[in-house]
C-alpha atoms as a PDB file:
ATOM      1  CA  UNK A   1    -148.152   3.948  19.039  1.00  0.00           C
ATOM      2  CA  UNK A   2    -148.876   1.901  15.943  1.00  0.00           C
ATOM      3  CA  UNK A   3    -147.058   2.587  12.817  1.00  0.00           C
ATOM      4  CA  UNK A   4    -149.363   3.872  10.058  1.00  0.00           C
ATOM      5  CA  UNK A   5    -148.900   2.918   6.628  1.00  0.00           C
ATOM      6  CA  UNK A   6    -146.558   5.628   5.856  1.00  0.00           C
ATOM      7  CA  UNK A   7    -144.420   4.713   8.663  1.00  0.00           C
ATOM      8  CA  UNK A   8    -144.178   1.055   6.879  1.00  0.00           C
ATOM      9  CA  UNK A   9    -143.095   2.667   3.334  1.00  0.00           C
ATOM     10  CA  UNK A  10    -140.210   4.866   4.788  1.00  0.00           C
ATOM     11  CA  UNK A  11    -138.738   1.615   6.180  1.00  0.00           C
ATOM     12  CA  UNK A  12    -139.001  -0.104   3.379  1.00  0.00           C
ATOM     13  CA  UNK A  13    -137.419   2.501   1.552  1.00  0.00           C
ATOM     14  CA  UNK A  14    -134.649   3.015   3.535  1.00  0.00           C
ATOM     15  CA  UNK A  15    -133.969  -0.685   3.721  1.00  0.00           C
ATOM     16  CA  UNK A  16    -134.160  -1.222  -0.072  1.00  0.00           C
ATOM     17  CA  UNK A  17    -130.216   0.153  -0.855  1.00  0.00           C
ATOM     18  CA  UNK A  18    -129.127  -2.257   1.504  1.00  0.00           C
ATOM     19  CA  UNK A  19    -130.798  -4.884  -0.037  1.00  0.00           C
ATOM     20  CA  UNK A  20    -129.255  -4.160  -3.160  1.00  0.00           C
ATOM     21  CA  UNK A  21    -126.030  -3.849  -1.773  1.00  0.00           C
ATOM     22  CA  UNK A  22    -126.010  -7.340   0.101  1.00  0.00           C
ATOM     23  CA  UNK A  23    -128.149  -8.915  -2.923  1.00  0.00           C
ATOM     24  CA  UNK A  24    -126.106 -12.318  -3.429  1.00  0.00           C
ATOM     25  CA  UNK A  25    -123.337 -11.844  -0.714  1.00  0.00           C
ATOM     26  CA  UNK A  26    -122.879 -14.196   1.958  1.00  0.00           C
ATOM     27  CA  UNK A  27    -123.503 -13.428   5.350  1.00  0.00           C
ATOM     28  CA  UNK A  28    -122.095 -15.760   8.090  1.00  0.00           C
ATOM     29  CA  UNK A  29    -124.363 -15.712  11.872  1.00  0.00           C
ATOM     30  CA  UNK A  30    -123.093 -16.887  14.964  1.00  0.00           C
ATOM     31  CA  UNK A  31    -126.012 -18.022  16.804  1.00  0.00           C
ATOM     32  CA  UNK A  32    -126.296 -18.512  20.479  1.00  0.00           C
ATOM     33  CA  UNK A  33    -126.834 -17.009  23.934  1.00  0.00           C
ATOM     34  CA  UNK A  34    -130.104 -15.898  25.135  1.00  0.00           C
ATOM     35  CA  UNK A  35    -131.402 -15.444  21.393  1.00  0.00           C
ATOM     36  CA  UNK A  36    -131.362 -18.814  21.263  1.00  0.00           C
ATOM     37  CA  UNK A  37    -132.768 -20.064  24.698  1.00  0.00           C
ATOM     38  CA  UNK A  38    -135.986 -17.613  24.754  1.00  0.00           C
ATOM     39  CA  UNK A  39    -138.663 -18.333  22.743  1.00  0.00           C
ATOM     40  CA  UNK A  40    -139.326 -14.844  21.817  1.00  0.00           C
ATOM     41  CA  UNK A  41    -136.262 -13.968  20.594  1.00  0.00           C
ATOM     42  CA  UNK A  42    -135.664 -17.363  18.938  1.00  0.00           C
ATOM     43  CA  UNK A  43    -138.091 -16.522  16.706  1.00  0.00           C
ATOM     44  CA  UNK A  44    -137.091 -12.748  15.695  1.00  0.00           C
ATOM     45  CA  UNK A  45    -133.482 -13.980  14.759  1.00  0.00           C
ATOM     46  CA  UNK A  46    -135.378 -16.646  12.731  1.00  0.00           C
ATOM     47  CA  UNK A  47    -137.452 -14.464  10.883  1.00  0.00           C
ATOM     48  CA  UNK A  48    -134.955 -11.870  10.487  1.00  0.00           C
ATOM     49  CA  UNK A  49    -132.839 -14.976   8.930  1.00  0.00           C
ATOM     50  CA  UNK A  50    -135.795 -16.032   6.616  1.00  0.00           C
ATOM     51  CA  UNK A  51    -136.387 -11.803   5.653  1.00  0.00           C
ATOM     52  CA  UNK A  52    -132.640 -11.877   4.663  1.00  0.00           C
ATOM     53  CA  UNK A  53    -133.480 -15.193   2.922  1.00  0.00           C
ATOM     54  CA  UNK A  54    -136.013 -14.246   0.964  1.00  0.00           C
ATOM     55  CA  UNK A  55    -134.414 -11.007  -0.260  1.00  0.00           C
ATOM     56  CA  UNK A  56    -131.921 -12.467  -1.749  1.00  0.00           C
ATOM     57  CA  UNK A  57    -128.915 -12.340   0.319  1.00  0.00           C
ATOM     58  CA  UNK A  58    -126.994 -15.780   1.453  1.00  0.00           C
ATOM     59  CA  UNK A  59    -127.231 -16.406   5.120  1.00  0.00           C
ATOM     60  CA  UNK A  60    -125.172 -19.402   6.847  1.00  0.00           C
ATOM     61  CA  UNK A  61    -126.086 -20.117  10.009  1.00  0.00           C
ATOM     62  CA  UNK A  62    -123.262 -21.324  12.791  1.00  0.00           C
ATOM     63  CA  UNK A  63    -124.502 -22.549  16.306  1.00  0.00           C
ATOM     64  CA  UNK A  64    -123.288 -24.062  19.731  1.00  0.00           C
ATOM     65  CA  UNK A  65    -125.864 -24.650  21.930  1.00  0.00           C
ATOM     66  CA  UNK A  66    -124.090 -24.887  25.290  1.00  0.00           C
ATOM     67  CA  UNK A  67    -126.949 -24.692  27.594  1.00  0.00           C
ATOM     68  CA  UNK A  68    -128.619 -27.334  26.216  1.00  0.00           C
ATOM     69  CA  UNK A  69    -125.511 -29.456  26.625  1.00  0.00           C
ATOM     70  CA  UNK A  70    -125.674 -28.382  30.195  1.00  0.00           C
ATOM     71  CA  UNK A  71    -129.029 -29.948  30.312  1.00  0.00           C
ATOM     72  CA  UNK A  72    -128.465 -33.137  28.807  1.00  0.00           C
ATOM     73  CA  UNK A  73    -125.146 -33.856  31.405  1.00  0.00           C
ATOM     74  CA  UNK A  74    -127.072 -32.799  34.061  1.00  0.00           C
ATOM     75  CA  UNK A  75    -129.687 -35.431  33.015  1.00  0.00           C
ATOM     76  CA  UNK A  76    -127.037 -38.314  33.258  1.00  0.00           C
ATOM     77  CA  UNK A  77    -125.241 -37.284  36.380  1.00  0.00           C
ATOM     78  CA  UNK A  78    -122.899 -35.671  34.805  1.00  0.00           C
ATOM     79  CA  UNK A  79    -120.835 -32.583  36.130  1.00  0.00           C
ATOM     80  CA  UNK A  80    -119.806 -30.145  33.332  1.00  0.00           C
ATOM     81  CA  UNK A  81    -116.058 -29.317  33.849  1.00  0.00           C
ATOM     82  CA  UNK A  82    -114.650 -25.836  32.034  1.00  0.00           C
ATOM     83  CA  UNK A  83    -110.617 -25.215  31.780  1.00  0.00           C
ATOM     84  CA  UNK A  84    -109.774 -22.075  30.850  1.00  0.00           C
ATOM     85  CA  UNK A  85    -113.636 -20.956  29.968  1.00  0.00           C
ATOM     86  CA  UNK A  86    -113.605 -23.925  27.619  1.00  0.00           C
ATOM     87  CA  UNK A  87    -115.848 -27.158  28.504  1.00  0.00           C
ATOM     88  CA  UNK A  88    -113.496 -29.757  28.972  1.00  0.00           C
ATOM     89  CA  UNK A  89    -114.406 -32.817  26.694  1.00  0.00           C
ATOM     90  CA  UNK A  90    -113.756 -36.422  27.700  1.00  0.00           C
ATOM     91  CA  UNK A  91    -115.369 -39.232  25.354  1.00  0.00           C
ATOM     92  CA  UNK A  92    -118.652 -39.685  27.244  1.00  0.00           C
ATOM     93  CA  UNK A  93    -118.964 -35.788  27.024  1.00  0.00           C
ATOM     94  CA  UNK A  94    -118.147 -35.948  23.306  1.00  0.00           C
ATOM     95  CA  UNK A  95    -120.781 -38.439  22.252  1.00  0.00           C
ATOM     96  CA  UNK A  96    -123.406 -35.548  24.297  1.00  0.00           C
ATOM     97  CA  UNK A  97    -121.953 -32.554  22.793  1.00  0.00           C
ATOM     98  CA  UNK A  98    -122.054 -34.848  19.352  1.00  0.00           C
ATOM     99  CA  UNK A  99    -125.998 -36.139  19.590  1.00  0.00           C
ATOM    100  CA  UNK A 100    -127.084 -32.718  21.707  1.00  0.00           C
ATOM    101  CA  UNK A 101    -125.790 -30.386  18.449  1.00  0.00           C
ATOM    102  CA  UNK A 102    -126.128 -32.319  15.771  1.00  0.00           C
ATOM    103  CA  UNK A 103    -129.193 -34.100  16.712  1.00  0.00           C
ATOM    104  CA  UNK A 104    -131.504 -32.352  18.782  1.00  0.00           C
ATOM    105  CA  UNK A 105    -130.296 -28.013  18.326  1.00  0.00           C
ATOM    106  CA  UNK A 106    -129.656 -28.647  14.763  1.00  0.00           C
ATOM    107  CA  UNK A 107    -132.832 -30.347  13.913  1.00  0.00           C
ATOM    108  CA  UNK A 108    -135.026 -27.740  16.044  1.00  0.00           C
ATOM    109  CA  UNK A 109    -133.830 -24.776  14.505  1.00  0.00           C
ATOM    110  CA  UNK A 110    -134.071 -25.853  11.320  1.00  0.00           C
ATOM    111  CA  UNK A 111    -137.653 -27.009  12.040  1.00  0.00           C
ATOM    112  CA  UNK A 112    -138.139 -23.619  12.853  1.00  0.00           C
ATOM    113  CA  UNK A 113    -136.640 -21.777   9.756  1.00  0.00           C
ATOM    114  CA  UNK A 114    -138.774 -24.063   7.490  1.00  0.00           C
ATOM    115  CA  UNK A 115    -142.249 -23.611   9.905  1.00  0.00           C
ATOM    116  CA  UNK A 116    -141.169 -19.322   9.420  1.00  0.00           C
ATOM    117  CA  UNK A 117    -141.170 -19.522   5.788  1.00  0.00           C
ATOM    118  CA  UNK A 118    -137.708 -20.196   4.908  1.00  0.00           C
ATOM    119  CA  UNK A 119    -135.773 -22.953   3.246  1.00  0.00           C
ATOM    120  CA  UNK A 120    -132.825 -24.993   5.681  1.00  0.00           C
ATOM    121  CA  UNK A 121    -131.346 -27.625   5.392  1.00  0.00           C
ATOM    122  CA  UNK A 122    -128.779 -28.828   8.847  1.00  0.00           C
ATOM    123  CA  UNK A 123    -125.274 -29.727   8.726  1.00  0.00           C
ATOM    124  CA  UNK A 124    -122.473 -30.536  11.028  1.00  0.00           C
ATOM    125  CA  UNK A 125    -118.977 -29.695  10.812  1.00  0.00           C
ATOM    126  CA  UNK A 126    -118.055 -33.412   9.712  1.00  0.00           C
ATOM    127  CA  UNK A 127    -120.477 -33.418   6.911  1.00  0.00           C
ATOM    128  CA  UNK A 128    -118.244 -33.831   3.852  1.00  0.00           C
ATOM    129  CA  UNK A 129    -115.801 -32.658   5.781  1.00  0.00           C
ATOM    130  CA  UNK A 130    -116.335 -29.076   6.225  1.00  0.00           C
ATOM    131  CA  UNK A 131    -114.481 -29.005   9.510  1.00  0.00           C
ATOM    132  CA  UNK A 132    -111.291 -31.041  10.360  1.00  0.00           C
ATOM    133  CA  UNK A 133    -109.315 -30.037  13.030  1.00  0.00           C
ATOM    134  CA  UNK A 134    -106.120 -31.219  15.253  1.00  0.00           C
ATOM    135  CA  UNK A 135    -106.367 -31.634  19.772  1.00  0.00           C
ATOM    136  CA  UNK A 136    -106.103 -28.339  21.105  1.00  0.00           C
ATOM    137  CA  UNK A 137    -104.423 -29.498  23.889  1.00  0.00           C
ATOM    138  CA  UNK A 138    -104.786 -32.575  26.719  1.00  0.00           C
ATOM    139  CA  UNK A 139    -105.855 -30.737  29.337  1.00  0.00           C
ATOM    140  CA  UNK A 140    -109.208 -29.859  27.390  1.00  0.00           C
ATOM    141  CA  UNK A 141    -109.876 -33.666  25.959  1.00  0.00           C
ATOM    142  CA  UNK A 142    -111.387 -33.333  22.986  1.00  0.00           C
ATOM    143  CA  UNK A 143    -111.630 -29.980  22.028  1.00  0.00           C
ATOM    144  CA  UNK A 144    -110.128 -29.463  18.875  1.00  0.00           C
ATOM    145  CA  UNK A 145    -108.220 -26.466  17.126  1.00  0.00           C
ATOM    146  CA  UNK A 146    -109.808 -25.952  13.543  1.00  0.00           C
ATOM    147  CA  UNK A 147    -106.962 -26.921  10.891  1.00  0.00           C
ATOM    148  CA  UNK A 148    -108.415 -26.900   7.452  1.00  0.00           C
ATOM    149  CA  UNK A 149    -112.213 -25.972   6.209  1.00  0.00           C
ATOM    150  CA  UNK A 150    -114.335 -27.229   2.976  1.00  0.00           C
ATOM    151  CA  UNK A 151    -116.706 -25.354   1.916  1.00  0.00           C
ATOM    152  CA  UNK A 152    -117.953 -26.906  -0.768  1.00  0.00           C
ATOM    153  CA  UNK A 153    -121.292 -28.596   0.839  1.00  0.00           C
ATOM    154  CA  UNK A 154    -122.458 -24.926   1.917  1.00  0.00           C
ATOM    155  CA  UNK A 155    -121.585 -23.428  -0.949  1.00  0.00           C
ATOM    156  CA  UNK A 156    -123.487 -25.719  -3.335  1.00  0.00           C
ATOM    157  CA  UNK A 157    -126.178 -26.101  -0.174  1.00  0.00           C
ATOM    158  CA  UNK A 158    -126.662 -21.632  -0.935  1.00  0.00           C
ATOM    159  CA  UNK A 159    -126.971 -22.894  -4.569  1.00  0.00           C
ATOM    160  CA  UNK A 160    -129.798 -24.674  -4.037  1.00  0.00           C
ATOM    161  CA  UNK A 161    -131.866 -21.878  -2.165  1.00  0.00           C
ATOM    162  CA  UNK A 162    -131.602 -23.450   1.325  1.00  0.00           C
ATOM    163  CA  UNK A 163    -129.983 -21.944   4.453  1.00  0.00           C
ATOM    164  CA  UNK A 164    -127.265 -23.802   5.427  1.00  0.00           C
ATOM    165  CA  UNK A 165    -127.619 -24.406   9.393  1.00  0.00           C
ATOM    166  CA  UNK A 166    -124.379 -25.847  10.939  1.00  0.00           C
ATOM    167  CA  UNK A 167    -123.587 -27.676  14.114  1.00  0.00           C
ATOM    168  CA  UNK A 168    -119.714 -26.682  15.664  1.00  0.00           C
ATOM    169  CA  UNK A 169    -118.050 -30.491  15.640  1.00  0.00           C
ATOM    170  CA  UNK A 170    -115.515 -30.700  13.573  1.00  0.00           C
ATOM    171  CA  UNK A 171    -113.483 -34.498  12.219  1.00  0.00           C
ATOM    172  CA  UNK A 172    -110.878 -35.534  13.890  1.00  0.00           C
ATOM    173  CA  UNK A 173    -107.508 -34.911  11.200  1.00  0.00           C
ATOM    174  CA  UNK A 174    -105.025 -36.377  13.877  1.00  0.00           C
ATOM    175  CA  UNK A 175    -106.993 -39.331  15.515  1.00  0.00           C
ATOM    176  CA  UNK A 176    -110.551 -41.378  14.901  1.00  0.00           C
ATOM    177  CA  UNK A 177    -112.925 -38.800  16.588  1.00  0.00           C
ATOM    178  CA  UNK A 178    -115.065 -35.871  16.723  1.00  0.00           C
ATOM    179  CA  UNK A 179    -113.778 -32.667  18.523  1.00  0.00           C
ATOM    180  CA  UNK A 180    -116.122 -30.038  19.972  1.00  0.00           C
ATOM    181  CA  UNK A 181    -115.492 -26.929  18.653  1.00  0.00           C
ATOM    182  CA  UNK A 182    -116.094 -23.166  19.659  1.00  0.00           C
ATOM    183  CA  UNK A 183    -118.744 -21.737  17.344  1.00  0.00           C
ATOM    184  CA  UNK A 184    -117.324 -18.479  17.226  1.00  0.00           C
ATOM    185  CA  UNK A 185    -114.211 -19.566  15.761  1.00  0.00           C
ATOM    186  CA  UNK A 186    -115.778 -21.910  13.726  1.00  0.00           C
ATOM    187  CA  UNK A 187    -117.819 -19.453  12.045  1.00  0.00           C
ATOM    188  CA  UNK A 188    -115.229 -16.942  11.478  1.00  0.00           C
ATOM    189  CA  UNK A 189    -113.274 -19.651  10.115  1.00  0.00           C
ATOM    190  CA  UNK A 190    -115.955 -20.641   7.680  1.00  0.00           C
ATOM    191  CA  UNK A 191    -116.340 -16.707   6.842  1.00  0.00           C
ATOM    192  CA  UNK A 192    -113.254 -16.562   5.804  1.00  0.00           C
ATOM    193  CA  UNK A 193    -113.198 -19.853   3.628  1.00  0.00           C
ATOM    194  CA  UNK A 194    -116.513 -18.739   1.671  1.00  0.00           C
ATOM    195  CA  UNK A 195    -114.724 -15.303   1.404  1.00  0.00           C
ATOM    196  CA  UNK A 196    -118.365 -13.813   2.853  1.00  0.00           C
ATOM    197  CA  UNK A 197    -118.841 -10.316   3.352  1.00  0.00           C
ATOM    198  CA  UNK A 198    -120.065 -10.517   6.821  1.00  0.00           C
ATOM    199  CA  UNK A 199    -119.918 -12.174   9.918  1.00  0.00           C
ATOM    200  CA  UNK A 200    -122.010 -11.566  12.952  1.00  0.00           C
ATOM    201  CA  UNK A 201    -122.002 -12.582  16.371  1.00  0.00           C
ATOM    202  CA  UNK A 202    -124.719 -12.866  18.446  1.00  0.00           C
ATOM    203  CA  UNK A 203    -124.369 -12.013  21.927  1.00  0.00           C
ATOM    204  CA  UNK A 204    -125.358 -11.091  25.311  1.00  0.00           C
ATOM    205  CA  UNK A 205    -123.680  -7.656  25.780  1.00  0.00           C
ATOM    206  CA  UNK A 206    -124.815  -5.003  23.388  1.00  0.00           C
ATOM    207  CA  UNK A 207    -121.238  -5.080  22.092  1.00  0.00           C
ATOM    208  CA  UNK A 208    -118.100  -3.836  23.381  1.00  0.00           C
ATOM    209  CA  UNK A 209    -118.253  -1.104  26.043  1.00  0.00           C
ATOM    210  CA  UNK A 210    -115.726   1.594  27.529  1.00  0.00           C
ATOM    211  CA  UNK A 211    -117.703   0.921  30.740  1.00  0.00           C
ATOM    212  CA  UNK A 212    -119.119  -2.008  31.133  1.00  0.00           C
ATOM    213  CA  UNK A 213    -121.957  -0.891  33.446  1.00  0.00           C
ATOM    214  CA  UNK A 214    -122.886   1.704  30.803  1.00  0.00           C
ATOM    215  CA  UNK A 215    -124.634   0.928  27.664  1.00  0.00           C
ATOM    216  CA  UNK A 216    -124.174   4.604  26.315  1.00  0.00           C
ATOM    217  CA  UNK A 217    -119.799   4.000  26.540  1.00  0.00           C
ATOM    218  CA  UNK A 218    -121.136   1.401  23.451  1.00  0.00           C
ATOM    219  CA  UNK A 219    -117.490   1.409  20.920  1.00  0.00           C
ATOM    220  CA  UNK A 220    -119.760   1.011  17.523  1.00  0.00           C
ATOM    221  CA  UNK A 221    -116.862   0.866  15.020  1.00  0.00           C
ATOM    222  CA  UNK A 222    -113.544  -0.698  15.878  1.00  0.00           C
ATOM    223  CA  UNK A 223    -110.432  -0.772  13.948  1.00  0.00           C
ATOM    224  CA  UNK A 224    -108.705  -3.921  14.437  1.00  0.00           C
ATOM    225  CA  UNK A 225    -105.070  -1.330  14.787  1.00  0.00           C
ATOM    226  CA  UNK A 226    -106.807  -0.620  18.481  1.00  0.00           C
ATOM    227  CA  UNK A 227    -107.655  -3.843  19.700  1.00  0.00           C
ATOM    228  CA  UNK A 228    -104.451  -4.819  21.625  1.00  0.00           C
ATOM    229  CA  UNK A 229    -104.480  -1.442  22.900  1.00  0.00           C
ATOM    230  CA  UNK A 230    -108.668  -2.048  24.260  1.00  0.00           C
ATOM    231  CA  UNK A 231    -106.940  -5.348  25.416  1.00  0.00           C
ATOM    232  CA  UNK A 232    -104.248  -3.969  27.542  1.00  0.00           C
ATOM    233  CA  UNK A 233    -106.670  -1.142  28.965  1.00  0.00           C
ATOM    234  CA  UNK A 234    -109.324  -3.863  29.956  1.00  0.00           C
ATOM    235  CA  UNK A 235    -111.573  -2.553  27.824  1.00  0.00           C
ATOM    236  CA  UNK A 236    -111.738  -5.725  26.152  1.00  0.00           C
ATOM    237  CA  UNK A 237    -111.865  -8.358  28.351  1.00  0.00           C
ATOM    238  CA  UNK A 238    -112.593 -11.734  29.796  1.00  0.00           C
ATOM    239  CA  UNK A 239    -114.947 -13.770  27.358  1.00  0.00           C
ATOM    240  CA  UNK A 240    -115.024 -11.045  25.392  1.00  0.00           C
ATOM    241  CA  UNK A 241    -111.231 -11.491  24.287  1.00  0.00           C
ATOM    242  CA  UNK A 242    -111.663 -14.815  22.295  1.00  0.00           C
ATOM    243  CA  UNK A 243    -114.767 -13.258  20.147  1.00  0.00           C
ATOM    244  CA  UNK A 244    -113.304 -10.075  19.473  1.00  0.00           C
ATOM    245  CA  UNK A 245    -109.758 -12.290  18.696  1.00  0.00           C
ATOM    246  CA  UNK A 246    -112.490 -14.138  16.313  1.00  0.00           C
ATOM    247  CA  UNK A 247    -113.376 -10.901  14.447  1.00  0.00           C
ATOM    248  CA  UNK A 248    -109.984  -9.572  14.148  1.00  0.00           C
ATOM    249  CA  UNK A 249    -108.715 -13.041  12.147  1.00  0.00           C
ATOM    250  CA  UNK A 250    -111.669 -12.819   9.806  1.00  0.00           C
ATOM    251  CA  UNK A 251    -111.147  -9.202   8.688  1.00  0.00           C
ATOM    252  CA  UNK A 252    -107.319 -10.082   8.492  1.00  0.00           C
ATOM    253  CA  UNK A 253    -108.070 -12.771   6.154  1.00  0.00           C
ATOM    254  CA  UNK A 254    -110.759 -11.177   3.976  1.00  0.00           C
ATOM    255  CA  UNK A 255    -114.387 -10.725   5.273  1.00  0.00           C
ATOM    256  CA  UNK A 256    -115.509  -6.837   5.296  1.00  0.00           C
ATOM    257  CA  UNK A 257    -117.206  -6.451   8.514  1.00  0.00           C
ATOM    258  CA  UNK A 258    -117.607  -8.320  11.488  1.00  0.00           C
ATOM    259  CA  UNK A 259    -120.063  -7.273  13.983  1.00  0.00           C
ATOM    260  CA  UNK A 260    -120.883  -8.162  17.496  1.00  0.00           C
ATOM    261  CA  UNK A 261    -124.706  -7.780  18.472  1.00  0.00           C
ATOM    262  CA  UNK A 262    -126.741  -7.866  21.016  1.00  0.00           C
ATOM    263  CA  UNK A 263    -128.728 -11.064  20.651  1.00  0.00           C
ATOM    264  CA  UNK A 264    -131.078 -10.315  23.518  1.00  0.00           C
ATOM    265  CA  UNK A 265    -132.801  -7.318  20.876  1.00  0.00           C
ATOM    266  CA  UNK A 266    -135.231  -8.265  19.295  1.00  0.00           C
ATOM    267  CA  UNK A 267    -134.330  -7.817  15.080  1.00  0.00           C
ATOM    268  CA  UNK A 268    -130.692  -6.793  15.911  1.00  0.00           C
ATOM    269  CA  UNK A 269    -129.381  -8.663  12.645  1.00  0.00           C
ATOM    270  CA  UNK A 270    -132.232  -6.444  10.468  1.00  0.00           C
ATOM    271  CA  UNK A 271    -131.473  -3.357  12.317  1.00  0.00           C
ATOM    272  CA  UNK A 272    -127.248  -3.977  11.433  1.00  0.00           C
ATOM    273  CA  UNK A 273    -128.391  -5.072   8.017  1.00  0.00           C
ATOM    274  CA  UNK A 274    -130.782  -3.192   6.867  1.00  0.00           C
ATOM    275  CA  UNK A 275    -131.470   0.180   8.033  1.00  0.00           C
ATOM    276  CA  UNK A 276    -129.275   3.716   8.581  1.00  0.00           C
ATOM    277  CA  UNK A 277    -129.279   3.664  12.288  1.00  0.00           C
ATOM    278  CA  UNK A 278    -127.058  -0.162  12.605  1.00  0.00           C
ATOM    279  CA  UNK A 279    -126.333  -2.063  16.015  1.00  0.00           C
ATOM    280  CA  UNK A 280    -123.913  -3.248  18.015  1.00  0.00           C
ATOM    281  CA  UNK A 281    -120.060  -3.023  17.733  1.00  0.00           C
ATOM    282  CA  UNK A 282    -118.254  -2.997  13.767  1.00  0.00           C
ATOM    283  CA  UNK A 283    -115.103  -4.210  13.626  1.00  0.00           C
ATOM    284  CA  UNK A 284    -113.355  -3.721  10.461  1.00  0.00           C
END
């Protein structure tokens, strides 16, 4: 059933304290998963990042692109290895992960934002610095453990009016190289460091669940007092741990909300941002 004109106003209207409220804040958006590998919902996170744009509130974008990794390996013979749910990361898998994210993810999405309407301009953890980080540990190569972040390109990139679209490799602070980084921590790290007032990650679970075969079980607001209890029930669990560990650091060190959304619905950040009814799992 179409939406009449009326329809259009009361969302408008509902959405317009929100905009107020957010007006100048920074927002920081994990972006991965399914939203970004269909084509569809590529393009609703997108404009839902160009909306929030355009309204005035300060969106940073953070993205892996693992898939497309997978692809490019694949294309040179080579087997992707994971240790521990982590890719391991020898030199010849570095210089991929390096070209693959910076290069060719980086570039398209921020093709994308500027063909929707909005203003980006792409970055990678290296750039000025943003990112150095420390070995995690040999038996994941080069896969580094965040140790310090810069902000200062993204914050004077916001200045500007562009969206700041970043690539998870961060400069090597213990040795001459790049080290692949997870984006999740990388952009709860950032959240913290630009003090934002929200960080989102986009997922492929509508958030955490009491059951996981039952979407109605969905936990929307989580204190981060509960989480080792969810932990030690299996409620939390698996991949899930390391995101929700993610969250839980950020709030600790200063951002208001962190949310975990389902990327594969279509407008999930606009429905968490802007409207009564919100998304997903809050943990604060």
């Amino acid at each position: 059933m179409p939406y009449s004109s009326a329809d259009r106003a009361t969302v408008l209207v509902e959405a317009l304290p929100y905009i107020q409220k957010f007006n100048g804040k920074t927002i920081v958006v994990k972006y991965g998963g399914n939203a970004m590998v269909s084509e569809a919902l590529r393009h609703a996170v997108i404009s839902d990042i160009v909306l929030l744009s355009l309204v005035g509130i300060r969106v940073v974008v953070v993205h892996g692109g693992g898939p497309e990794i997978n692809d490019m390996l694949q294309r040179v013979g080579k087997e992707s290895r994971f240790v521990n749910g982590l890719r391991y990361t020898d030199q010849e898998t570095m210089d991929i992960v390096q070209m693959v994210l910076c290069g060719k993810v980086n570039k398209d999405l921020v093709a994308t934002l500027n063909r929707m309407g909005g203003k980006a301009l792409g970055l990678c953890g290296i750039d000025s610095g943003m990112f150095s980080a420390t070995r995690l540990s040999d038996e994941y190569g080069l896969v580094g453990e965040i140790s310090s972040v810069d902000p200062t390109i993204v914050t004077d990139t916001l200045e500007r009016g562009y969206i700041p679209v970043i690539s998870s490799v961060a400069l090597g602070e213990d040795a001459e190289t790049s080290y692949n980084i997870n984006a999740d921590t990388a952009a709860a790290k950032l959240a913290v460091a630009m003090h934002a007032e929200k960080l989102i990650l986009l997922t492929d679970v509508k958030g955490l669940l009491r059951d996981p075969k039952d979407d109605s079980t969905l936990l929307r607001v989580v204190p981060v007092s509960t989480v080792p209890g969810l932990i030690k029930d299996g409620i939390i669990s698996g991949g899930m741990i390391p995101k929700v560990d993610c969250c839980v650091e950020a709030v600790r060190s200063g951002v208001s909300r962190t949310h975990i959304l389902d990327g594969r619905q279509p407008h999930s950040i606009l429905i968490e941002m802007l409207s009564d009814e919100g998304i997903g799992t809050m943990i604060l």
